[in-house]
Protein backbone atom coordinates (compact mmCIF):
# COMPACT_ATOMS: atom_id res chain seq x y z
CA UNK A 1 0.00 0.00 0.00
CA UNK A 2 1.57 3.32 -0.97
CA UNK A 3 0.09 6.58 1.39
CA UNK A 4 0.47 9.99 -0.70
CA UNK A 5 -0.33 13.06 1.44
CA UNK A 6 0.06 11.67 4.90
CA UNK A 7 2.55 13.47 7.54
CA UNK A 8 2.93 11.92 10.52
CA UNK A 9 5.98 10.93 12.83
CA UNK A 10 7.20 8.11 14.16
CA UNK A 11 8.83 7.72 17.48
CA UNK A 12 10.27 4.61 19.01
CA UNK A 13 10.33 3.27 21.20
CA UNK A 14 7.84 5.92 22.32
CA UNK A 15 4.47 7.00 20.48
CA UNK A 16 3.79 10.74 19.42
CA UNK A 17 2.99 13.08 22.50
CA UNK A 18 0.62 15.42 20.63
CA UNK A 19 -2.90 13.36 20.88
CA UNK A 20 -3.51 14.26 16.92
CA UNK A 21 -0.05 12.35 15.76
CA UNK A 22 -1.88 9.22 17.86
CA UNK A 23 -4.90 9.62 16.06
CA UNK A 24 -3.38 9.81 12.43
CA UNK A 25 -1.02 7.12 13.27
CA UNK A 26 -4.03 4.96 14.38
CA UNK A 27 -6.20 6.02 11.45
CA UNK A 28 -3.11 5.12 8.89
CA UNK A 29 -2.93 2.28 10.47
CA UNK A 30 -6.30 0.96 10.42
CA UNK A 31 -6.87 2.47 6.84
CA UNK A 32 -3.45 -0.21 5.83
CA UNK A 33 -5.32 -3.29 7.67
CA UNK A 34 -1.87 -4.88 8.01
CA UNK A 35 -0.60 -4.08 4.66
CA UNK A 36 2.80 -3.19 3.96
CA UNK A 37 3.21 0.83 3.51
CA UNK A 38 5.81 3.23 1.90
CA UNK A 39 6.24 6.35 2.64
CA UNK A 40 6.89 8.44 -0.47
CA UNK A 41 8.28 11.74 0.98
CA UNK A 42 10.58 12.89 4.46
CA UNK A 43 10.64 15.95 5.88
CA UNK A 44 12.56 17.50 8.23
CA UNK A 45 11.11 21.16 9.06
CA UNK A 46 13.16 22.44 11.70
CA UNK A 47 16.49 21.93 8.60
CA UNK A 48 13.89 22.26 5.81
CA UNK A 49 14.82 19.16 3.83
CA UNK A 50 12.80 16.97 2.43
CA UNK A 51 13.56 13.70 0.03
CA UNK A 52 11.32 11.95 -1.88
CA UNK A 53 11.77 8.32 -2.63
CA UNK A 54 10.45 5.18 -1.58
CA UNK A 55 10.66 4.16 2.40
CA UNK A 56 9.93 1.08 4.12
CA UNK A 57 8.97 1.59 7.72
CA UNK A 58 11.91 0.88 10.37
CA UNK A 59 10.18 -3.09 11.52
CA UNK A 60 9.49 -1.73 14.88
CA UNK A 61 6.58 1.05 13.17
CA UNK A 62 5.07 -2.21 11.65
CA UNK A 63 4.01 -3.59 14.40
CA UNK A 64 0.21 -2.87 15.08
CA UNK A 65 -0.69 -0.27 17.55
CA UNK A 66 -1.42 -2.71 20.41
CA UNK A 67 1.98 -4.08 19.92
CA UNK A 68 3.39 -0.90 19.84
CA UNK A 69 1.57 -0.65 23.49
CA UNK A 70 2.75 -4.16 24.77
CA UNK A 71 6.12 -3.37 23.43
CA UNK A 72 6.40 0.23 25.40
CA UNK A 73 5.24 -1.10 28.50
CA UNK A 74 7.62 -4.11 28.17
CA UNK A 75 10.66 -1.73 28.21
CA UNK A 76 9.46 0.76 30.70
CA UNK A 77 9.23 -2.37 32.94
CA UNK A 78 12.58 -3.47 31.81
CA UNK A 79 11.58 -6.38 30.56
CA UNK A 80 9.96 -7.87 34.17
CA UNK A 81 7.43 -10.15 33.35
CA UNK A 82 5.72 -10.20 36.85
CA UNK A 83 5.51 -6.26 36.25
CA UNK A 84 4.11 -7.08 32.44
CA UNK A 85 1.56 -9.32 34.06
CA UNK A 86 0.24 -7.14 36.35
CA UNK A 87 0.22 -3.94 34.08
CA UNK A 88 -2.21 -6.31 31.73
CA UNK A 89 -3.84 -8.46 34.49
CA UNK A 90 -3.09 -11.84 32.46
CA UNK A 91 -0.69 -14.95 33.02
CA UNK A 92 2.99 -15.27 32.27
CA UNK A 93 2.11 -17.87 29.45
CA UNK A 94 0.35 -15.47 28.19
CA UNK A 95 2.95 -12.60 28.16
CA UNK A 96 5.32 -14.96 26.88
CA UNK A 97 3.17 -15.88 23.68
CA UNK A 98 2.72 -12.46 22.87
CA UNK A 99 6.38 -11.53 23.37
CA UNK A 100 7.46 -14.85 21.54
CA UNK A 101 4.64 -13.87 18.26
CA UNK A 102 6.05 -10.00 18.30
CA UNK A 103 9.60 -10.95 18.18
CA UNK A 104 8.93 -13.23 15.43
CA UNK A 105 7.56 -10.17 13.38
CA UNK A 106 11.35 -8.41 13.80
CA UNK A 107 14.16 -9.54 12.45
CA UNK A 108 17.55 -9.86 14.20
CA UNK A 109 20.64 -8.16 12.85
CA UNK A 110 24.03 -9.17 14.20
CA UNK A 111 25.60 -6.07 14.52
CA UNK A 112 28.97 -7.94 15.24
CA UNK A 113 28.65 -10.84 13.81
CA UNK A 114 31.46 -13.48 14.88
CA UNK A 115 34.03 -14.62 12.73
CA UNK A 116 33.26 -17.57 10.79
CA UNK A 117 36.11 -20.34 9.65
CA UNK A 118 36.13 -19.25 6.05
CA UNK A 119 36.56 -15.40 6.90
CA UNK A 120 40.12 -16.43 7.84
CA UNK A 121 43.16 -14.33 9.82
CA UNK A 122 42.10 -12.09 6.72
CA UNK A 123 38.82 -11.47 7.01
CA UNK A 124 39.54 -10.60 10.77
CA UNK A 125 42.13 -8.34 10.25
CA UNK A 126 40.47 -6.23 7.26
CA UNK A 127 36.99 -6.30 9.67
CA UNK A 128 39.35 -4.50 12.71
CA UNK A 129 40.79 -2.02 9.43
CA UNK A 130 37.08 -0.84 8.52
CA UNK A 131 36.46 -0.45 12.36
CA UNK A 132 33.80 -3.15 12.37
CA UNK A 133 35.43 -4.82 15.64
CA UNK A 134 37.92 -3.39 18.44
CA UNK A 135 41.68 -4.93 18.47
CA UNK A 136 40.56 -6.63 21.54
CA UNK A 137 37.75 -8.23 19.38
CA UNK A 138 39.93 -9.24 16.83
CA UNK A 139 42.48 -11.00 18.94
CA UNK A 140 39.97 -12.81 20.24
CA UNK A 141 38.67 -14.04 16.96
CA UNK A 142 42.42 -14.91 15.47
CA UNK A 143 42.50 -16.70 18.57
CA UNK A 144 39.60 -18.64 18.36
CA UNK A 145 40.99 -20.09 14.86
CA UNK A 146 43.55 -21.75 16.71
């Protein structure tokens, strides 16, 4: 679904303050009905810059708004699940399902992935030139292919 004329924010891991931003966000939502949208145009007024293109959403905005909910309270509890289950009044099986069916919506990314045997001393060494890992990281991994 592509949305033409919409301007909204999104904030994560918080939602927008300003009760109208909720509302539009909600509405845009519901309009999608789980659809996949793209955002056609940025803006940045405070710098006044704006690009046009095509944008996915970051996976986090995908989520629907009652995720977006679960997911806020989940880090403002730090991640307690006794704390979860009495914000929501239901059962730690049943905070756990949720968690388990958001988190299978998002994709991980290994930000530092380890070294693998076919990356090599060289791989290692040009990862620590780019700044990828520390020296302390990369001794670490030459060790390891000992």
């Amino acid at each position: 679904m592509v949305i033409v004329g919409f301007e909204f924010k999104i904030l994560i891991p918080t939602m927008p303050s300003d009760p109208k931003s909720v509302s539009d966000w909600q509405d845009l939502l519901r309009i999608a009905q789980g659809s996949p949208l793209v955002i056609e145009r940025v803006r940045i007024p405070e710098k006044q810059i704006a690009v046009e293109g095509q944008f996915a959403l970051p996976e986090l905005a995908r989520l629907s708004l009652e995720d977006h909910v679960f997911v806020i309270a989940f880090l403002r509890s730090h991640g307690t699940i006794k704390d979860m289950e009495q914000t929501f009044g239901v059962s730690y099986p049943t905070i756990k399902a949720r968690l388990n069916r958001i988190s299978s919506q998002l994709e991980f990314v290994e930000t530092n992935p380890s070294p693998t045997r076919t990356e090599g001393r060289a791989g290692i060494l040009d990862r620590l030139q780019k700044g990828e890992i520390t020296p302390v990281e990369a001794i670490r991994a030459l060790e390891a292919l000992k």
